[in-house]
N, C-alpha and C. Protein backbone atom coordinates (compact mmCIF):
# COMPACT_ATOMS: atom_id res chain seq x y z
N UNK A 1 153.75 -26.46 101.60
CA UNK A 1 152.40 -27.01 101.56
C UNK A 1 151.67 -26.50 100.32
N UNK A 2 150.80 -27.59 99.70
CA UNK A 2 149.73 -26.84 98.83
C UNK A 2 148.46 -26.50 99.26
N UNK A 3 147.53 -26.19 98.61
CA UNK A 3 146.48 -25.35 98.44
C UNK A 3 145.43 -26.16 99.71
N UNK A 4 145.96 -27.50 99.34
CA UNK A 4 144.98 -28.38 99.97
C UNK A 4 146.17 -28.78 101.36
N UNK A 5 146.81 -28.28 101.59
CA UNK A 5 147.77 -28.19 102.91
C UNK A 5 148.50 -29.83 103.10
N UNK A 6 148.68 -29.81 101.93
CA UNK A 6 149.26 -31.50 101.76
C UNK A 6 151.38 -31.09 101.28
N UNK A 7 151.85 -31.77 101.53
CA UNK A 7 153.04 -31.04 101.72
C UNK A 7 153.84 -31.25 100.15
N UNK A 8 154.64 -30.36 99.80
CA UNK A 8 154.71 -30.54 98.49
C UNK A 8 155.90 -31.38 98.22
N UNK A 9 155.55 -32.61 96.81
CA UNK A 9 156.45 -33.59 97.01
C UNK A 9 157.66 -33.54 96.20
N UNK A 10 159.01 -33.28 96.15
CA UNK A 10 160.05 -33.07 95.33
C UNK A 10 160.56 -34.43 94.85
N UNK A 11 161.14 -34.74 93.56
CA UNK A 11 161.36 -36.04 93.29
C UNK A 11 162.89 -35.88 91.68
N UNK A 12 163.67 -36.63 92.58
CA UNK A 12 165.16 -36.62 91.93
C UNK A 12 165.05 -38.19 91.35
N UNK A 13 165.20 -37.91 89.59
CA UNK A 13 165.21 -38.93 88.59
C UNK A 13 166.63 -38.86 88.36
N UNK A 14 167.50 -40.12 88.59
CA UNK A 14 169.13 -40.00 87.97
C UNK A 14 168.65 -41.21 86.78
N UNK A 15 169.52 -41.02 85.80
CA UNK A 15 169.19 -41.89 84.38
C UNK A 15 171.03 -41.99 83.63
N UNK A 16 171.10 -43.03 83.18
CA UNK A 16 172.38 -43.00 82.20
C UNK A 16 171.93 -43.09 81.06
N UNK A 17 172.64 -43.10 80.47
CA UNK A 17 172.70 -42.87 78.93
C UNK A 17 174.18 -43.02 78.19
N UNK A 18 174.31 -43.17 76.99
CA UNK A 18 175.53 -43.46 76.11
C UNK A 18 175.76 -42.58 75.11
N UNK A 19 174.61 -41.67 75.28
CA UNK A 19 174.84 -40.17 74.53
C UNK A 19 176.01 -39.45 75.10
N UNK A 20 176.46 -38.26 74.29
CA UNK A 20 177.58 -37.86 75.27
C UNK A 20 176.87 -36.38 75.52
N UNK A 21 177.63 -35.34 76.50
CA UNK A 21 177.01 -34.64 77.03
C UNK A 21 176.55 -33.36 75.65
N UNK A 22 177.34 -33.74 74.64
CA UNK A 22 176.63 -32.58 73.40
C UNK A 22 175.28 -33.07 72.88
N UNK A 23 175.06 -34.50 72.93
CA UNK A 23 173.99 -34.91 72.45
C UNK A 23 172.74 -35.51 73.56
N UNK A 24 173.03 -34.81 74.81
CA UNK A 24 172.09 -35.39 75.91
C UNK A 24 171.69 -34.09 76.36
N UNK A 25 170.72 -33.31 75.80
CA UNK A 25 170.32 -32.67 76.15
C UNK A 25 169.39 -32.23 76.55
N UNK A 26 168.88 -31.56 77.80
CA UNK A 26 167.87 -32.27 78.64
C UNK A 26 165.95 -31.99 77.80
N UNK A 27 166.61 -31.44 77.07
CA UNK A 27 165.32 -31.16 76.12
C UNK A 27 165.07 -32.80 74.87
N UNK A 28 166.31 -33.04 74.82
CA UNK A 28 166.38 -34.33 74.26
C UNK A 28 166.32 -35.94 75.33
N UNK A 29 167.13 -35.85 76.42
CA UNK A 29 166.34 -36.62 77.32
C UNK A 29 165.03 -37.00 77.75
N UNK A 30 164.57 -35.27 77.93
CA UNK A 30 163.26 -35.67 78.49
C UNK A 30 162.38 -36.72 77.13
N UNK A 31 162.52 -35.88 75.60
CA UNK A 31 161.83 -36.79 74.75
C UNK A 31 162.24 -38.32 74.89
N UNK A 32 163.73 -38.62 75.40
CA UNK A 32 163.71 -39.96 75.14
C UNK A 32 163.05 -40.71 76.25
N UNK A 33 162.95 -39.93 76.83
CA UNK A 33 162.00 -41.16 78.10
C UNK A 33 160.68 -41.07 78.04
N UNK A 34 160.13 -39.72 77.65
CA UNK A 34 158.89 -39.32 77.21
C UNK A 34 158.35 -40.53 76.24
N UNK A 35 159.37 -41.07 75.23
CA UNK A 35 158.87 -41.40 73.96
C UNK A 35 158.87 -43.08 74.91
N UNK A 36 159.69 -43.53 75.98
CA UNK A 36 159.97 -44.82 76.70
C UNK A 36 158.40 -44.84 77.06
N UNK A 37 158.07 -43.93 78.12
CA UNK A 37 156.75 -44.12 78.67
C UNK A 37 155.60 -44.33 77.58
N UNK A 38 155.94 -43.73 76.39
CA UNK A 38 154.69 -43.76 75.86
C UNK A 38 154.86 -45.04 74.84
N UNK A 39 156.02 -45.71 74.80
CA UNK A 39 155.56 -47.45 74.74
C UNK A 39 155.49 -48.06 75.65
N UNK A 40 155.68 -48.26 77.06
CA UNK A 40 154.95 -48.31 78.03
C UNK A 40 153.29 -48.16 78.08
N UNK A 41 152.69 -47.34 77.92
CA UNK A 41 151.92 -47.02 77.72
C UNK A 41 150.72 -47.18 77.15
N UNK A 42 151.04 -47.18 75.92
CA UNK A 42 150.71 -48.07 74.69
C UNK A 42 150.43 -49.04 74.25
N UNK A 43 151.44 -49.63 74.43
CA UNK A 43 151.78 -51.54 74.74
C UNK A 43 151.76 -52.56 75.67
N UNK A 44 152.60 -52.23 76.96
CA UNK A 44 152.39 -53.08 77.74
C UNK A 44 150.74 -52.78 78.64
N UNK A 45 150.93 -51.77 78.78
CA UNK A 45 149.70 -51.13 79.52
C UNK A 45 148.50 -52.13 79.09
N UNK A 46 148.13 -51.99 77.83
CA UNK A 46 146.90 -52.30 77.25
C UNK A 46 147.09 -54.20 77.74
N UNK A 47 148.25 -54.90 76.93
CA UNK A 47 148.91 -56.61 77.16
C UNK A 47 147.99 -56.34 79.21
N UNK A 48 148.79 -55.61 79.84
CA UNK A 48 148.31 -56.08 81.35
C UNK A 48 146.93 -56.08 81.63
N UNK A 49 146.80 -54.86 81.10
CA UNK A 49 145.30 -54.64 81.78
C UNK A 49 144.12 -55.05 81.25
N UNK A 50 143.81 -54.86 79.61
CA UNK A 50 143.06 -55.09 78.72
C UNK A 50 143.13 -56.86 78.68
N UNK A 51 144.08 -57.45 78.54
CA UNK A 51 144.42 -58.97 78.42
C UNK A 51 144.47 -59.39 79.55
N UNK A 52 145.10 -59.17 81.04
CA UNK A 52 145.35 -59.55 81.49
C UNK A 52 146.32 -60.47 81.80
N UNK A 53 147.52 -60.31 81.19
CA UNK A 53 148.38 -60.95 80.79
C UNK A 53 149.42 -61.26 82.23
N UNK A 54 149.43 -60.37 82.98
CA UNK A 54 149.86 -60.75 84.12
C UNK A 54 149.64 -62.25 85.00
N UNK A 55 148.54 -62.25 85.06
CA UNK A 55 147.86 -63.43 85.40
C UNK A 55 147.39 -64.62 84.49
N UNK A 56 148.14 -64.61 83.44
CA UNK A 56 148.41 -65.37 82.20
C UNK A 56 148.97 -67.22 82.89
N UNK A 57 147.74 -68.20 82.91
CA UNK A 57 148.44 -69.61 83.24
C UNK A 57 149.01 -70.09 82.58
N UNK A 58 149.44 -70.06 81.36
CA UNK A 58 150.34 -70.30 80.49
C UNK A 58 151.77 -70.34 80.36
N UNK A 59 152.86 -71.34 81.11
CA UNK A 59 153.75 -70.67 81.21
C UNK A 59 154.94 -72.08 81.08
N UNK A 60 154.78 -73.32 79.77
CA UNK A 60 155.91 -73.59 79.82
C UNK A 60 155.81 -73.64 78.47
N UNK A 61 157.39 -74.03 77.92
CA UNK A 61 157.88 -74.10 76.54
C UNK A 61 157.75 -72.71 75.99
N UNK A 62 157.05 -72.64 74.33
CA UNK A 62 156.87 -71.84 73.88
C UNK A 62 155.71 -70.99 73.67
N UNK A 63 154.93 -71.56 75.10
CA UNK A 63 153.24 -70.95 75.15
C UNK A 63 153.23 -69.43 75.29
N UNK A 64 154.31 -68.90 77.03
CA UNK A 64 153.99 -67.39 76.70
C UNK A 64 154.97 -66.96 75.94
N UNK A 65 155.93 -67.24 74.68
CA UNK A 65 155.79 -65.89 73.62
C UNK A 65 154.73 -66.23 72.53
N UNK A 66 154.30 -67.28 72.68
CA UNK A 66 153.25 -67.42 71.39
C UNK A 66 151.51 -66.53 72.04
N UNK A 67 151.26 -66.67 72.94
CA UNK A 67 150.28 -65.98 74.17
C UNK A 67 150.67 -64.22 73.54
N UNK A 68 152.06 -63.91 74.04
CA UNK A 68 152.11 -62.47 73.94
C UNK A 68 152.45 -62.10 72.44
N UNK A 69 152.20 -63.00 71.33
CA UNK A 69 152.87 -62.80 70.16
C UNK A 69 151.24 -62.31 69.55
N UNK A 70 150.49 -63.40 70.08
CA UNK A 70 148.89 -63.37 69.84
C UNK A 70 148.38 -62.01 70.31
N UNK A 71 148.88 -61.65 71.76
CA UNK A 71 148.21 -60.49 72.21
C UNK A 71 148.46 -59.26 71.11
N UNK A 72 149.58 -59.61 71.31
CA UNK A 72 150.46 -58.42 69.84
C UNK A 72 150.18 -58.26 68.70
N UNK A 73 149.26 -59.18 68.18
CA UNK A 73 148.50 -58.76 67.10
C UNK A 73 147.52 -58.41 66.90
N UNK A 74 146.40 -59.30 67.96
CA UNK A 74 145.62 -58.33 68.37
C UNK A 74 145.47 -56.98 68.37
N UNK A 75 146.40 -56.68 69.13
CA UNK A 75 146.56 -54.87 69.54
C UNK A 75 146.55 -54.51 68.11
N UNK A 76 147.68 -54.91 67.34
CA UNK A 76 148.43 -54.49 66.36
C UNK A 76 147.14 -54.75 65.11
N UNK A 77 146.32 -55.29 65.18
CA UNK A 77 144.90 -55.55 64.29
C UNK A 77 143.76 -54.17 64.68
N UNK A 78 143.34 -54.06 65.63
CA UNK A 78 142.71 -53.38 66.11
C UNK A 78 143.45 -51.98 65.83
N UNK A 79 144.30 -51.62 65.95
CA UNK A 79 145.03 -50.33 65.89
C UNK A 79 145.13 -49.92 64.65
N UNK A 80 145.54 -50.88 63.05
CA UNK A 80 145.97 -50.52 62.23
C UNK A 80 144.75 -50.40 61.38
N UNK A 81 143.94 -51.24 61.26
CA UNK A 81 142.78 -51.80 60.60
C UNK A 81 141.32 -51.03 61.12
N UNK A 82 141.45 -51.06 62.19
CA UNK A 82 139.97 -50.88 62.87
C UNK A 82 140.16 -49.89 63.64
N UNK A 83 141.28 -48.91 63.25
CA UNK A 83 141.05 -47.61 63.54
C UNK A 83 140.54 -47.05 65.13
N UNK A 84 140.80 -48.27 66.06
CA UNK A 84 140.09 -47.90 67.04
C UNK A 84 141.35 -47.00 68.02
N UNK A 85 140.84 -46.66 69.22
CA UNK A 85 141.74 -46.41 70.43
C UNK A 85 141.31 -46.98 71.36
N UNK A 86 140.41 -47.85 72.01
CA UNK A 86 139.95 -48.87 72.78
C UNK A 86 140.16 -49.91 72.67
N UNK A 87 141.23 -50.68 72.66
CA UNK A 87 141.42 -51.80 72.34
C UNK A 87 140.29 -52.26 73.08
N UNK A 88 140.11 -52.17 74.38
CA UNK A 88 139.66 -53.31 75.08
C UNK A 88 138.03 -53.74 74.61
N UNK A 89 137.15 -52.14 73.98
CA UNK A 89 135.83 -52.43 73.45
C UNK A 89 135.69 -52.94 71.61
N UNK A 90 137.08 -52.89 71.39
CA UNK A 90 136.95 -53.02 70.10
C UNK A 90 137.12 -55.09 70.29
N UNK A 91 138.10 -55.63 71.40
CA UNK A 91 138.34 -56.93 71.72
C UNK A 91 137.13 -57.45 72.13
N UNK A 92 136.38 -57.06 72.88
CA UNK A 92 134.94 -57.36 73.03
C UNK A 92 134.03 -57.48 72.06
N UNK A 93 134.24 -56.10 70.85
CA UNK A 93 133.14 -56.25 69.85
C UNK A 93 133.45 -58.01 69.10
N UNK A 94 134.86 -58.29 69.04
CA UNK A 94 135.22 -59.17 68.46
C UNK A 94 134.98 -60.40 68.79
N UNK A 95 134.67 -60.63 69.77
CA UNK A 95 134.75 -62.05 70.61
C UNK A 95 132.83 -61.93 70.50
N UNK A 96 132.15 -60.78 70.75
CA UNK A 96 131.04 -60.90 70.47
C UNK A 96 130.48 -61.18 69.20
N UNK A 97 131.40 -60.78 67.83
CA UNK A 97 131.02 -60.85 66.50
C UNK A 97 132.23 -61.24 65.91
N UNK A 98 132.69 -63.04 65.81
CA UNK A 98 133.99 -63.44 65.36
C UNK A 98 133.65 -62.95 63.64
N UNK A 99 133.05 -62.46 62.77
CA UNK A 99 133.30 -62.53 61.80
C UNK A 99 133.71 -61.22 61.44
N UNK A 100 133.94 -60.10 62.65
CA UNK A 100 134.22 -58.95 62.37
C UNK A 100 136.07 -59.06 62.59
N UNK A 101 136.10 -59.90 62.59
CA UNK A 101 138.06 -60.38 62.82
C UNK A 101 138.30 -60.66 61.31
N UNK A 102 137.43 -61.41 60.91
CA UNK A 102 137.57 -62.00 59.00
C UNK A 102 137.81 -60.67 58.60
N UNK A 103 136.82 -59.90 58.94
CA UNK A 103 136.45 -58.35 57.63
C UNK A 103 137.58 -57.62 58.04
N UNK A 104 138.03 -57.55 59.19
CA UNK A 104 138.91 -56.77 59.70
C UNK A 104 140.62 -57.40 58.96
N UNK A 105 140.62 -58.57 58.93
CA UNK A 105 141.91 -58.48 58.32
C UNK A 105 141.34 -58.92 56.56
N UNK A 106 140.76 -59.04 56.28
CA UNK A 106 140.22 -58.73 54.52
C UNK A 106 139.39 -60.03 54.21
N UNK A 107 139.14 -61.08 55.50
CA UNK A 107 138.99 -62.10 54.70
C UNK A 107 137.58 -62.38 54.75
C-alpha cells in the first residue's frame, strides 16, 4: 500500500526489437521508446486533440492524407517559424488574424 493506502501498482512491459542483445541495452531501450513516446507526444497528441482530427468527416479518396498533410504543416509552421509551444493558441491567434499566416511564412 501507499501513503494514501491505495495498493501499489506493478506493471510488466515485454517489447521486441532487431537489435541484438550487445546493442539492446536497457539504458538504450528505454531511450528508444522514450524518444517513440515523445513523437507520440508531440505529433499525434497535438493532430488529436488540438485539431481534432479524430473526429475528422473527411474520409474518402485523397481528403484524409491531404487533411493530415495540412494539419502537418500547420504544426510544422507554428513550431519552426513562430517559435511557439502552444500550438493550439498560436492556431487560434491565426484563424483570428489570417494575415499573421502570410508574415509567418514570409509572405
Amino acid at each position: 500500500m501507499n501513503l494514501k493506502g491505495q495498493p501499489i501498482r506493478h506493471e510488466i512491459v515485454y517489447g521486441v526489437t532487431s537489435l541484438s542483445s550487445v546493442n539492446a541495452s536497457p539504458k538504450r531501450l528505454l531511450a528508444l521508446n522514450r524518444g517513440h513516446w515523445g513523437i507520440e507526444n508531440r505529433l499525434h497528441w497535438v493532430r488529436d486533440v488540438t485539431f481534432d482530427e479524430d473526429r475528422s468527416q473527411v474520409r474518402t479518396g485523397a481528403g484524409p492524407r491531404m487533411m493530415a498533410t495540412m494539419r502537418n504543416i500547420a504544426i510544422s509552421l507554428h513550431r519552426l517559424f513562430g517559435k511557439v509551444k502552444n500550438v493550439s493558441k498560436a492556431s487560434r491567434d491565426c484563424f483570428a488574424c489570417p494575415e499573421k499566416v502570410l508574415k509567418l511564412i514570409g509572405i
